[in-house]
PDB file of N, CA and C in Angstrom:
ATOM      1  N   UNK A   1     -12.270 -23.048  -7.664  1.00  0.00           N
ATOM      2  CA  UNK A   1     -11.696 -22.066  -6.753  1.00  0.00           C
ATOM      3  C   UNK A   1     -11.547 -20.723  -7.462  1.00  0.00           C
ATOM      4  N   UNK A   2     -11.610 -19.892  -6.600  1.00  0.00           N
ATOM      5  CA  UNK A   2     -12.104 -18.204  -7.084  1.00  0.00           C
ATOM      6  C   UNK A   2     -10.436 -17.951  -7.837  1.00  0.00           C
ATOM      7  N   UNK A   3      -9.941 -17.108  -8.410  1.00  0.00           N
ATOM      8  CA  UNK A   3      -8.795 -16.179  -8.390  1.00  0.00           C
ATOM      9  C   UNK A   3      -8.595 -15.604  -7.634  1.00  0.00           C
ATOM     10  N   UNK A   4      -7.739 -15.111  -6.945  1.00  0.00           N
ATOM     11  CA  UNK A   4      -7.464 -13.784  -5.994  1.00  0.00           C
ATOM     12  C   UNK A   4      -7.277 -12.921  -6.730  1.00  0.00           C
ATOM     13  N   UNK A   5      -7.532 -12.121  -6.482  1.00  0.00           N
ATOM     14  CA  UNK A   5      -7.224 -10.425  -7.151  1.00  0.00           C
ATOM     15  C   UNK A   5      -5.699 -10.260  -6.594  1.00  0.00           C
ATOM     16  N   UNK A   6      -4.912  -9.256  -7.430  1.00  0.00           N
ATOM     17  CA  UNK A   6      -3.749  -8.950  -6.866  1.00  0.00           C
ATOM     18  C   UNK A   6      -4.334  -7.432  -6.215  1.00  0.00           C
ATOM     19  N   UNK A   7      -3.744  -7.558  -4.946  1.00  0.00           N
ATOM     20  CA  UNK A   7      -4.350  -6.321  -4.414  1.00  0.00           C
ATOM     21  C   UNK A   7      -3.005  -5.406  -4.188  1.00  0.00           C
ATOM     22  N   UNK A   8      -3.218  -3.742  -4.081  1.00  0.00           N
ATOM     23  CA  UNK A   8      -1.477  -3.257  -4.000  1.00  0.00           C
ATOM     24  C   UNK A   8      -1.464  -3.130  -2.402  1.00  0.00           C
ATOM     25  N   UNK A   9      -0.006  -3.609  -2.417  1.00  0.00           N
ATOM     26  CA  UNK A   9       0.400  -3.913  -0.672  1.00  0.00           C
ATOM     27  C   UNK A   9       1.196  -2.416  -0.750  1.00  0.00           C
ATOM     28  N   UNK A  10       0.839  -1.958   0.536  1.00  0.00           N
ATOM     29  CA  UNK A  10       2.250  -0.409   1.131  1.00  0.00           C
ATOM     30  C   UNK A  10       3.565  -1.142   1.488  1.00  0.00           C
ATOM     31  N   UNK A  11       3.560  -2.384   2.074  1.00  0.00           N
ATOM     32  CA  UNK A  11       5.044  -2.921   2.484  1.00  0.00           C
ATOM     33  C   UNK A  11       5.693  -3.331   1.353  1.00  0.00           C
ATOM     34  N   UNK A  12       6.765  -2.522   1.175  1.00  0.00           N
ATOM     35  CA  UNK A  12       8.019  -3.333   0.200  1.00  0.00           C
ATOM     36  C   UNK A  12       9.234  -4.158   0.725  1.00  0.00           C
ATOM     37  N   UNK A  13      10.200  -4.718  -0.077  1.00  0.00           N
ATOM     38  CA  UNK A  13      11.253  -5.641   0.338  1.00  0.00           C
ATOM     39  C   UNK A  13      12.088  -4.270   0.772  1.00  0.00           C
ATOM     40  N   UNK A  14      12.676  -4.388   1.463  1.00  0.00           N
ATOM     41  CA  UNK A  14      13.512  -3.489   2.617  1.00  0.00           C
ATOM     42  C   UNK A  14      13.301  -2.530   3.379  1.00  0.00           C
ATOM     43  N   UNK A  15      11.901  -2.645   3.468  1.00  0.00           N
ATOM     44  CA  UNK A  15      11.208  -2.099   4.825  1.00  0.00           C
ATOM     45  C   UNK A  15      11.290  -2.294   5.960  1.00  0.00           C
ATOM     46  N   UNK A  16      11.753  -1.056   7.165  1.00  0.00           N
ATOM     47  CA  UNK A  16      11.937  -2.135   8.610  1.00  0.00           C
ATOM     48  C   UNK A  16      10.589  -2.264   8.814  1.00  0.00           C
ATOM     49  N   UNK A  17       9.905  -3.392   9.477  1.00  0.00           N
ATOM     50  CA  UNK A  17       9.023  -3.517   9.838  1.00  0.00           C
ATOM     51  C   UNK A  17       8.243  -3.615  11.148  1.00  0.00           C
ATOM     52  N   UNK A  18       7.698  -3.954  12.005  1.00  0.00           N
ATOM     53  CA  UNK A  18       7.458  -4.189  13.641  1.00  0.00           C
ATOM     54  C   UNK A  18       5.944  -5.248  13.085  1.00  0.00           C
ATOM     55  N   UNK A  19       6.505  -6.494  13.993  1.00  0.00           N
ATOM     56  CA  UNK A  19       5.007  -7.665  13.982  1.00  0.00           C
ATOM     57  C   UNK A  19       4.493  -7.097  15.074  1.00  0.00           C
ATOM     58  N   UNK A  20       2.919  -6.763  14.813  1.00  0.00           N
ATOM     59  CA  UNK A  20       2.271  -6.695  15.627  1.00  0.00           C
ATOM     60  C   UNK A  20       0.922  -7.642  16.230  1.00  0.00           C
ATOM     61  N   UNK A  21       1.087  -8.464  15.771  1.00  0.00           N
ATOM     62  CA  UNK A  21       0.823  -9.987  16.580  1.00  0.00           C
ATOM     63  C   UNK A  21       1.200 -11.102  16.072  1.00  0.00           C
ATOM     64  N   UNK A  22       1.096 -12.680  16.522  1.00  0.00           N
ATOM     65  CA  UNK A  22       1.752 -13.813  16.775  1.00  0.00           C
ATOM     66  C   UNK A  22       2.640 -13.927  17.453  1.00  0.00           C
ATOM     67  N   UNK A  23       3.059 -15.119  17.649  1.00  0.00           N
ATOM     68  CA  UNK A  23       4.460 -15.447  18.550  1.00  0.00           C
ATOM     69  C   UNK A  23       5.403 -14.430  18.843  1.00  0.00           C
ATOM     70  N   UNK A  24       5.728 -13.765  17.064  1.00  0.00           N
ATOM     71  CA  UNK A  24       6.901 -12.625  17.336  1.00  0.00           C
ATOM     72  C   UNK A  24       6.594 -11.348  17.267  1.00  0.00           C
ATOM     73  N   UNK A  25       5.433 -11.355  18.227  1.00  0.00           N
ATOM     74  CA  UNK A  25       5.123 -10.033  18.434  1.00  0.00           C
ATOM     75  C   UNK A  25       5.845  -9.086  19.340  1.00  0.00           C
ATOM     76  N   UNK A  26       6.078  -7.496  18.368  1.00  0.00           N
ATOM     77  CA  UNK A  26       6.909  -6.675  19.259  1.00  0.00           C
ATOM     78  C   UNK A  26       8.705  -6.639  18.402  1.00  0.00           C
ATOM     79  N   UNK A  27       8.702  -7.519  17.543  1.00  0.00           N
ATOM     80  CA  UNK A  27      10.299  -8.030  16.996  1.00  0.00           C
ATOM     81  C   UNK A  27      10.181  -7.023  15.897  1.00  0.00           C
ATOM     82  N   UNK A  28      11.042  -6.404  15.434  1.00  0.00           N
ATOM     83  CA  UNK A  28      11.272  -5.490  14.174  1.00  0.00           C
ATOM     84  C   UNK A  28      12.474  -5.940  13.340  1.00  0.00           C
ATOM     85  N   UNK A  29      12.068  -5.784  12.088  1.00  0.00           N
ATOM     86  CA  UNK A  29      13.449  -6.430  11.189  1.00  0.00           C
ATOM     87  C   UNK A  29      12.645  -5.781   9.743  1.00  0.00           C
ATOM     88  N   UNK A  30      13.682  -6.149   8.967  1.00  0.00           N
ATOM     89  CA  UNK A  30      13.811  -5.818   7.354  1.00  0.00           C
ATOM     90  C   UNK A  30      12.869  -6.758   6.393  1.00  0.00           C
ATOM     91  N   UNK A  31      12.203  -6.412   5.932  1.00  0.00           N
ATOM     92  CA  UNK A  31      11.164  -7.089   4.976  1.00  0.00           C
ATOM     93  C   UNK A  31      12.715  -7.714   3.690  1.00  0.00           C
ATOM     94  N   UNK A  32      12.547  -9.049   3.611  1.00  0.00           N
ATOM     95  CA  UNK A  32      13.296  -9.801   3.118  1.00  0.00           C
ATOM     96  C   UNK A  32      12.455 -10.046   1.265  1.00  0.00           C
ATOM     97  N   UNK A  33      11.290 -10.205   1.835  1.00  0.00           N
ATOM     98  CA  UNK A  33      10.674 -10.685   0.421  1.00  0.00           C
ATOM     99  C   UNK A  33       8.868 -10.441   0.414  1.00  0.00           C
ATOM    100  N   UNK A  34       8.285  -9.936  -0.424  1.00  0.00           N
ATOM    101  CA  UNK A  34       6.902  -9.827  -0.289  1.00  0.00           C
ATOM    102  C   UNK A  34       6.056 -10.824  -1.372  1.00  0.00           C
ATOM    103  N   UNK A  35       5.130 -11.656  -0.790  1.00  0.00           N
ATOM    104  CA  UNK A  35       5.002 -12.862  -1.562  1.00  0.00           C
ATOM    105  C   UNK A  35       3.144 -12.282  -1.643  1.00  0.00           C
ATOM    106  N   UNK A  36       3.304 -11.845  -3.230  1.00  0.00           N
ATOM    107  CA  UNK A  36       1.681 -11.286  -3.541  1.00  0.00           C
ATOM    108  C   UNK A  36       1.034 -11.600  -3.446  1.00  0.00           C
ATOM    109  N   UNK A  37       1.086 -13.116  -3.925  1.00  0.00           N
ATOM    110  CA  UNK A  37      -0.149 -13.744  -4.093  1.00  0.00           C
ATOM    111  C   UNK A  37      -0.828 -14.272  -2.869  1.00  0.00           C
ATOM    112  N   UNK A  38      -0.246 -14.433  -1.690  1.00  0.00           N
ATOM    113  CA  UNK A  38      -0.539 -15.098  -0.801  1.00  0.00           C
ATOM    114  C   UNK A  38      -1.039 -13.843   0.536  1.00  0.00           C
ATOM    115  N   UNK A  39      -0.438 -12.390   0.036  1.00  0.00           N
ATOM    116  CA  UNK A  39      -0.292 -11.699   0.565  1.00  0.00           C
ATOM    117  C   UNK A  39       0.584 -11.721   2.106  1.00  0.00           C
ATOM    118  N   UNK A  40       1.413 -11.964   1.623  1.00  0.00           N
ATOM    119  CA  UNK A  40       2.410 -12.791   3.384  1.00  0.00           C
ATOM    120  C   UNK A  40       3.871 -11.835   2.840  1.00  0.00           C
ATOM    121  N   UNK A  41       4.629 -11.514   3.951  1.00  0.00           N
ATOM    122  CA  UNK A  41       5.876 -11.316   3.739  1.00  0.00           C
ATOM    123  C   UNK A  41       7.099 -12.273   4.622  1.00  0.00           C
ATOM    124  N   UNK A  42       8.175 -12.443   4.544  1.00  0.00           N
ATOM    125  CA  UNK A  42       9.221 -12.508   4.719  1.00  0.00           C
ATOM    126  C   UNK A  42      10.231 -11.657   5.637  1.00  0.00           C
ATOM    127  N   UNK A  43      10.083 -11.782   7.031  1.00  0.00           N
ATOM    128  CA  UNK A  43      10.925 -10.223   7.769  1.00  0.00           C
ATOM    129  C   UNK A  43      12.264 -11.165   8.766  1.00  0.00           C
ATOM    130  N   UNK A  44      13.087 -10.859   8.391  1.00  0.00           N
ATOM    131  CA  UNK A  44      14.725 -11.087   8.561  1.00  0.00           C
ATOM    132  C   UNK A  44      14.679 -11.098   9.882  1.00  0.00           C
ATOM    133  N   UNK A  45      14.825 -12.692  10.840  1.00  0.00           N
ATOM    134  CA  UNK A  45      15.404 -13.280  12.130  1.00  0.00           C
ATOM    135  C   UNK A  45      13.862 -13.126  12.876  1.00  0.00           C
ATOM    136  N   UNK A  46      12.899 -13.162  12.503  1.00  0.00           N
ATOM    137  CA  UNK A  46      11.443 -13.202  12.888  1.00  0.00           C
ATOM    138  C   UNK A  46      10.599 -14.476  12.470  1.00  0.00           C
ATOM    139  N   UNK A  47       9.906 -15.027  13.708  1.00  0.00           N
ATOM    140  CA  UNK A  47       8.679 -15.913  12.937  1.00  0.00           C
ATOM    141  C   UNK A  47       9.732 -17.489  12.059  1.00  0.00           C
ATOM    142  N   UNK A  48      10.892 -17.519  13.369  1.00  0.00           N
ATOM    143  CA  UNK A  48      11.785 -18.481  13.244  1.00  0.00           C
ATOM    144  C   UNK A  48      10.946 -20.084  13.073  1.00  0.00           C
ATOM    145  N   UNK A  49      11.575 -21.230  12.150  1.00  0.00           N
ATOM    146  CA  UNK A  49      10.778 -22.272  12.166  1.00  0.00           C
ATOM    147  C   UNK A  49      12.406 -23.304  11.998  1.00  0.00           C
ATOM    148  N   UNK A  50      11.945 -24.489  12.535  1.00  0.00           N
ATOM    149  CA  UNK A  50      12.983 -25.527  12.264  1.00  0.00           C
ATOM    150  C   UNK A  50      12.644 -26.633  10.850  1.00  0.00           C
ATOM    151  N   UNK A  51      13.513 -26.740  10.271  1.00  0.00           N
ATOM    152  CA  UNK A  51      13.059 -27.059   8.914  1.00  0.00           C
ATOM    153  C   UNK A  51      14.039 -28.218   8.606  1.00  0.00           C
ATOM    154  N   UNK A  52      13.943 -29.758   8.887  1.00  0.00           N
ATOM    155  CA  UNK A  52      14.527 -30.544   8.078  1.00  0.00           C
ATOM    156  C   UNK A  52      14.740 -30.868   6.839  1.00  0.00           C
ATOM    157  N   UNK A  53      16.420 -30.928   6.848  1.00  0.00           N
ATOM    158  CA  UNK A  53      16.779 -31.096   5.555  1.00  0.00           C
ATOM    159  C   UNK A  53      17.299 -32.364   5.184  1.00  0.00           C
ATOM    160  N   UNK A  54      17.449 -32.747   3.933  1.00  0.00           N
ATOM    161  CA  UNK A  54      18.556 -33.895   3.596  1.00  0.00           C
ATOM    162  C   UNK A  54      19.527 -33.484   3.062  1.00  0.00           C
ATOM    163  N   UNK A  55      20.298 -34.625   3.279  1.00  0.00           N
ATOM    164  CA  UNK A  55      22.112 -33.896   3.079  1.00  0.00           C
ATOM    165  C   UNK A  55      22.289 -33.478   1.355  1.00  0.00           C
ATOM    166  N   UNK A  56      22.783 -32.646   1.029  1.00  0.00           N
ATOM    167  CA  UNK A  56      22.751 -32.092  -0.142  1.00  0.00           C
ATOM    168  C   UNK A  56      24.124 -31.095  -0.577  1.00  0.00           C
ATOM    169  N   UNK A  57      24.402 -30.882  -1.177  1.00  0.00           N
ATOM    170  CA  UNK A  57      25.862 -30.098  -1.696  1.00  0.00           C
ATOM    171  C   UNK A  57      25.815 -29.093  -0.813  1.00  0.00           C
ATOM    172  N   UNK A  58      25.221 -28.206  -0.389  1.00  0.00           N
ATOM    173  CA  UNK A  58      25.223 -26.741   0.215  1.00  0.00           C
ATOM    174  C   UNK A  58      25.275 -27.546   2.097  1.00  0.00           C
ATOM    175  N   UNK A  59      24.426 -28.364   2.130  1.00  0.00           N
ATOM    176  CA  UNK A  59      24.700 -28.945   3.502  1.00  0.00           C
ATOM    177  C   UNK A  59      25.129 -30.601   3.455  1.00  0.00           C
ATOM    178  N   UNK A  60      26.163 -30.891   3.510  1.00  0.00           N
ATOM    179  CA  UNK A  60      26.942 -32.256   3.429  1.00  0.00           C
ATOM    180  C   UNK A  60      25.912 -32.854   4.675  1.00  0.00           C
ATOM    181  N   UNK A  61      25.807 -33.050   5.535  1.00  0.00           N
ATOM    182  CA  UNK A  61      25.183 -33.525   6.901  1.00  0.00           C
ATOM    183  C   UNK A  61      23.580 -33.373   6.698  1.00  0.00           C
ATOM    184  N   UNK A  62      23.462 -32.705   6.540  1.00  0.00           N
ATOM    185  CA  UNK A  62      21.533 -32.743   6.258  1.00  0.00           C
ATOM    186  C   UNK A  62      21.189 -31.703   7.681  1.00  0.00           C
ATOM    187  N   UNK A  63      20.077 -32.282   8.522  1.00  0.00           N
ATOM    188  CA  UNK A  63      20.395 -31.926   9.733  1.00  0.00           C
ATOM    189  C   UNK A  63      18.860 -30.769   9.760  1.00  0.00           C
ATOM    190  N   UNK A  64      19.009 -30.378  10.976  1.00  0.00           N
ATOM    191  CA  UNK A  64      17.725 -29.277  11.637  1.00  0.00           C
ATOM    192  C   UNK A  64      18.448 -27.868  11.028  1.00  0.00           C
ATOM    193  N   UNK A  65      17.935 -26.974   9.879  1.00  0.00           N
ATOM    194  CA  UNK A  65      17.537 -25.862   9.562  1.00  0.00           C
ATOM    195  C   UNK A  65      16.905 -24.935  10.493  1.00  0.00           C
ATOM    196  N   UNK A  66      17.365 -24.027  10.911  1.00  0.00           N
ATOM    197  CA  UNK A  66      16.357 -22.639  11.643  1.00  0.00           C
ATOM    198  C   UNK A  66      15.862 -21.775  10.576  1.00  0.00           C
ATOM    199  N   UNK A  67      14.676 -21.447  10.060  1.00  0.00           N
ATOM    200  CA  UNK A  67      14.409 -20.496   8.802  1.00  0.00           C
ATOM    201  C   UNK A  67      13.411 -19.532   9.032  1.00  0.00           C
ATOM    202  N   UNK A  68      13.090 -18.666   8.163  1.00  0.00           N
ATOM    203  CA  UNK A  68      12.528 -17.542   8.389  1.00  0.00           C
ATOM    204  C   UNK A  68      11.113 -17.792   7.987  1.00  0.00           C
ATOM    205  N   UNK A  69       9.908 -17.792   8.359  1.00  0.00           N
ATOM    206  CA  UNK A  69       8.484 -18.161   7.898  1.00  0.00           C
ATOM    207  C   UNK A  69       7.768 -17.186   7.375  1.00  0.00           C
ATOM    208  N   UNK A  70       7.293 -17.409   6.642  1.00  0.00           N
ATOM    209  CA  UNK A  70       5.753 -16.234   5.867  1.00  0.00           C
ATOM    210  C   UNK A  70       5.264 -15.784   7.118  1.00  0.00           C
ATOM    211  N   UNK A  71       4.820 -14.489   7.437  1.00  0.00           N
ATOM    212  CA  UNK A  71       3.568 -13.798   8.120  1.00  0.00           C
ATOM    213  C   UNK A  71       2.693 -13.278   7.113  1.00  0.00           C
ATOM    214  N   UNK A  72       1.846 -13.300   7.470  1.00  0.00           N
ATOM    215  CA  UNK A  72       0.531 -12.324   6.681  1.00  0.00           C
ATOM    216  C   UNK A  72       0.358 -11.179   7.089  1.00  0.00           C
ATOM    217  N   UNK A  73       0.779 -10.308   5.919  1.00  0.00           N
ATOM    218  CA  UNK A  73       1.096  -9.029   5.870  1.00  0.00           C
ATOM    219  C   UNK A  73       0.021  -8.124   6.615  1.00  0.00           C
ATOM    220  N   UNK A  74      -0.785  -8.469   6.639  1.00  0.00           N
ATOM    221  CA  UNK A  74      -1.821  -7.743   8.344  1.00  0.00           C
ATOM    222  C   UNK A  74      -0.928  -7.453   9.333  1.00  0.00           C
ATOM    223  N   UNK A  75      -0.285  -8.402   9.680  1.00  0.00           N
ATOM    224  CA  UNK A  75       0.604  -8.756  11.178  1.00  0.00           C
ATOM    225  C   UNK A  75       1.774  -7.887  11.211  1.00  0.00           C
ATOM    226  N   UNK A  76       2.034  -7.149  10.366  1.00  0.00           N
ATOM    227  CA  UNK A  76       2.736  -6.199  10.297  1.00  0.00           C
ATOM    228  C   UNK A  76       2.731  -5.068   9.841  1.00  0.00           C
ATOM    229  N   UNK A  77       3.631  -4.018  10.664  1.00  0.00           N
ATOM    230  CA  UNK A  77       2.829  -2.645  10.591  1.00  0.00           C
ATOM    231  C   UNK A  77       4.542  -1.951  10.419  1.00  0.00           C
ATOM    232  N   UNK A  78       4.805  -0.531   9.094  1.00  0.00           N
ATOM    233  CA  UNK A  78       5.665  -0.226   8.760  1.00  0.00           C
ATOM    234  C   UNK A  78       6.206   0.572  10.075  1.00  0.00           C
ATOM    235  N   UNK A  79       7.552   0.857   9.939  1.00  0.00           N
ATOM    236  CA  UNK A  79       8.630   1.901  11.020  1.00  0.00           C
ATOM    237  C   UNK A  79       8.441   3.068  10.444  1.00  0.00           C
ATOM    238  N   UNK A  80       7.953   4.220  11.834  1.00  0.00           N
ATOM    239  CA  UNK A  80       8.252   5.419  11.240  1.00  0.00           C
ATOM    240  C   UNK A  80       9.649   5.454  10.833  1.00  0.00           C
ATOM    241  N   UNK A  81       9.762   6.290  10.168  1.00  0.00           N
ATOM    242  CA  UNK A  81      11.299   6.362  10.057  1.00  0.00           C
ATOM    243  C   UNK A  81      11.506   7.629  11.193  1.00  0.00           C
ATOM    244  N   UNK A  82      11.132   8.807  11.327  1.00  0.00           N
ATOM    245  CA  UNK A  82      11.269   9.667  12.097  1.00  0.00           C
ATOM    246  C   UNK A  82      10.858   9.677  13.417  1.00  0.00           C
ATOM    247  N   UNK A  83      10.389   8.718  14.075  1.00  0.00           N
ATOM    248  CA  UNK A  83       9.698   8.559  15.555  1.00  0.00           C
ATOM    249  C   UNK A  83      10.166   7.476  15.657  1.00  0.00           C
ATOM    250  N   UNK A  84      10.350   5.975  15.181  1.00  0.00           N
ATOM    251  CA  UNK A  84      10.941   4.819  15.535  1.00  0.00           C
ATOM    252  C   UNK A  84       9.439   3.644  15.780  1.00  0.00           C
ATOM    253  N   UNK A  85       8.126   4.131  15.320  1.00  0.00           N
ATOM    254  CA  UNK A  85       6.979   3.843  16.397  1.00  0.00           C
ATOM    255  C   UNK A  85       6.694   2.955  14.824  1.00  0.00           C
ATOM    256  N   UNK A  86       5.715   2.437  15.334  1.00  0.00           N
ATOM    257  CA  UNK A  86       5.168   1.568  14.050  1.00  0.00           C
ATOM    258  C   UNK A  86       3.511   2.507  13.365  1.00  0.00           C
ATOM    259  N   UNK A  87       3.497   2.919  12.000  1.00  0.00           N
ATOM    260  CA  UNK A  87       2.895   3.658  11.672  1.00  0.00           C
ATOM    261  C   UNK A  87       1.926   2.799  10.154  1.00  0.00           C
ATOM    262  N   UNK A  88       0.887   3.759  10.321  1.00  0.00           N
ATOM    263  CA  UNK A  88       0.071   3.150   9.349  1.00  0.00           C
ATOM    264  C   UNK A  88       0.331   3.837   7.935  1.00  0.00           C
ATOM    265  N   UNK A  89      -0.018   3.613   6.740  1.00  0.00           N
ATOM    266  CA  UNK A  89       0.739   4.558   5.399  1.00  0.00           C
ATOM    267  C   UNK A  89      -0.641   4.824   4.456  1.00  0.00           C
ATOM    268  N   UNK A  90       0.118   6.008   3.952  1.00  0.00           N
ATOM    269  CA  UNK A  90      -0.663   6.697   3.176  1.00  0.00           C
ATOM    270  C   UNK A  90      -0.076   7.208   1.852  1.00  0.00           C
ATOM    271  N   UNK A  91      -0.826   7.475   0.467  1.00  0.00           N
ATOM    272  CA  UNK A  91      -0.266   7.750  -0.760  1.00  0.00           C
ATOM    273  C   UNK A  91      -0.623   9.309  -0.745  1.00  0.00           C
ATOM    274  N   UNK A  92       0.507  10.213  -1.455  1.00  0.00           N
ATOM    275  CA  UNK A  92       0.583  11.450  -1.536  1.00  0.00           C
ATOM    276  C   UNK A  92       1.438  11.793  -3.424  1.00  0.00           C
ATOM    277  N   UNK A  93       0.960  12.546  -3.635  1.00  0.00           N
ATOM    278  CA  UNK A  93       1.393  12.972  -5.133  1.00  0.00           C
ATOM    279  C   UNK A  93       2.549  14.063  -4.725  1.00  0.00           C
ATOM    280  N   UNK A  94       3.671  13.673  -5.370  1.00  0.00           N
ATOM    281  CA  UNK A  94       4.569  14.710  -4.625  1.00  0.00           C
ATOM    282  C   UNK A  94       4.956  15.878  -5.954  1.00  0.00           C
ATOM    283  N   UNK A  95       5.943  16.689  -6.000  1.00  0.00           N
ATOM    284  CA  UNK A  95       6.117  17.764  -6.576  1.00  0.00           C
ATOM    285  C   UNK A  95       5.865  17.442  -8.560  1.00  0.00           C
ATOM    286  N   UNK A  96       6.612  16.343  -8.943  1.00  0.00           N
ATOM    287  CA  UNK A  96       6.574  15.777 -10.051  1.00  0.00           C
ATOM    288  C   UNK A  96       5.405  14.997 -10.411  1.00  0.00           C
ATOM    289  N   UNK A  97       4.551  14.976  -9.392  1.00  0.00           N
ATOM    290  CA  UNK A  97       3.215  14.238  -9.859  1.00  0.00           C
ATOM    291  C   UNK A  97       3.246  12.602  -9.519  1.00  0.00           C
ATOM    292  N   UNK A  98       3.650  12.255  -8.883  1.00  0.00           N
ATOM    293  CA  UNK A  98       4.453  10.437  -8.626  1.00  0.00           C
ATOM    294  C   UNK A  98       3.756  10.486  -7.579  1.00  0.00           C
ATOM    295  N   UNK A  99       3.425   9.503  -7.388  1.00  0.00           N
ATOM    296  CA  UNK A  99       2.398   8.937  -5.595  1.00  0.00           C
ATOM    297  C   UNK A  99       3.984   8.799  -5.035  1.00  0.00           C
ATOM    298  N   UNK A 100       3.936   9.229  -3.948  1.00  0.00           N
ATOM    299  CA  UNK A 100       5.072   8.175  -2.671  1.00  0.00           C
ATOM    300  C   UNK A 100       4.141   7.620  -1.710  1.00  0.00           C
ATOM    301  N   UNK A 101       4.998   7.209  -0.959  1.00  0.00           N
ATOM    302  CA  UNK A 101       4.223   6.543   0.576  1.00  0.00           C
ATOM    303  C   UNK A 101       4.508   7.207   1.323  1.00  0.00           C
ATOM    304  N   UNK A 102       3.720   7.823   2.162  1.00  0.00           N
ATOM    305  CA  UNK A 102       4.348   8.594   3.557  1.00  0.00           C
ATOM    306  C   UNK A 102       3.470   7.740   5.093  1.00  0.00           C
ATOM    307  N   UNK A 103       4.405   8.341   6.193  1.00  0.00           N
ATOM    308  CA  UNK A 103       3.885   7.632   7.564  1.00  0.00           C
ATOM    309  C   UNK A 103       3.116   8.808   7.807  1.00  0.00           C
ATOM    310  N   UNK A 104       2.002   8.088   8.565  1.00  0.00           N
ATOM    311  CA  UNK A 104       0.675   8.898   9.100  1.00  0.00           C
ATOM    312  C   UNK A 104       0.557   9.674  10.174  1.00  0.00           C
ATOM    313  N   UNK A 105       1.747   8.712  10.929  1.00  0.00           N
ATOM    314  CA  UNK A 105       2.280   9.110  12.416  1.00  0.00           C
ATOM    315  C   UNK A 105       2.654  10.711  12.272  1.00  0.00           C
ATOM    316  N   UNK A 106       4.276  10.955  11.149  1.00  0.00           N
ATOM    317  CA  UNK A 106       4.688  11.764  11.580  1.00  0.00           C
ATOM    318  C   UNK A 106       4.629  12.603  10.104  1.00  0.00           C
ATOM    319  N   UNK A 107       3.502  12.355   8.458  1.00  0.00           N
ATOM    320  CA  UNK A 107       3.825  12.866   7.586  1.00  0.00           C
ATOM    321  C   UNK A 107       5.088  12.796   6.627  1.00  0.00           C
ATOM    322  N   UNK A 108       6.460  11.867   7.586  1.00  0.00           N
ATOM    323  CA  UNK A 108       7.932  11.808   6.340  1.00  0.00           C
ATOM    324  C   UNK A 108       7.550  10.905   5.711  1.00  0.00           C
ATOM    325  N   UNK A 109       8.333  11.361   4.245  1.00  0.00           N
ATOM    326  CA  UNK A 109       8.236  10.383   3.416  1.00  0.00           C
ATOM    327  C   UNK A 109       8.774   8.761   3.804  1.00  0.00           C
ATOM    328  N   UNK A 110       8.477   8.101   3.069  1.00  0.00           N
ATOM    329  CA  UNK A 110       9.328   6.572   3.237  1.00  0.00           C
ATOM    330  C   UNK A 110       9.448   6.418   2.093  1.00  0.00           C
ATOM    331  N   UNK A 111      11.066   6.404   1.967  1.00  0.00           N
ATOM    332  CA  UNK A 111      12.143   5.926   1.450  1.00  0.00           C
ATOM    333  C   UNK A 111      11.921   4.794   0.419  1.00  0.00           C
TER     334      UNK A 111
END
């Protein structure tokens, strides 16, 4: 089996985000965790799954889990911050010479 290349992703962990397809398409939330290798993220109360557990110190009872699932970071597209719309990103060298990320939509930086 090949290696994957690590490729650089624009979405970081506390990004709002908007899925723009699967099940939770249209849902916007906070990028929780970005998982490289797989290229998938993590976005907070989205892409819900039921997950059995066994009973264990943190859950005495065991029982049906609701949890948050990997998407593949395709499926999601960053928040302007200044329009509210879901925008595509771009790298810019700013006054000190540093790349940032800015939205395409409206040119502001992201944060």
């Amino acid at each position: 089996m090949e290696k994957k290349k690590n490729v650089k992703l624009n979405i970081r962990k506390g990004d709002l985000v908007k899925i723009i397809a699967g099940d939770s398409k249209g849902q916007q939330g906070k990028v929780l965790e970005v998982i490289t290798k797989t290229s998938r993220v993590l976005v907070e109360g989205t892409n819900m799954v039921s997950k059995h557990t066994k009973p264990n110190a943190a859950n005495p009872n065991g029982g049906i889990i609701k949890m948050e699932a990997p998407l593949h970071i395709s499926n999601v597209m960053l928040v302007d911050p200044k329009t509210g719309e879901a925008t595509r990103i771009g790298r810019k060298k700013n006054e000190d010479g540093k790349l940032i990320r800015i939205a395409k939509k409206s040119g502001e930086e992201i944060k």
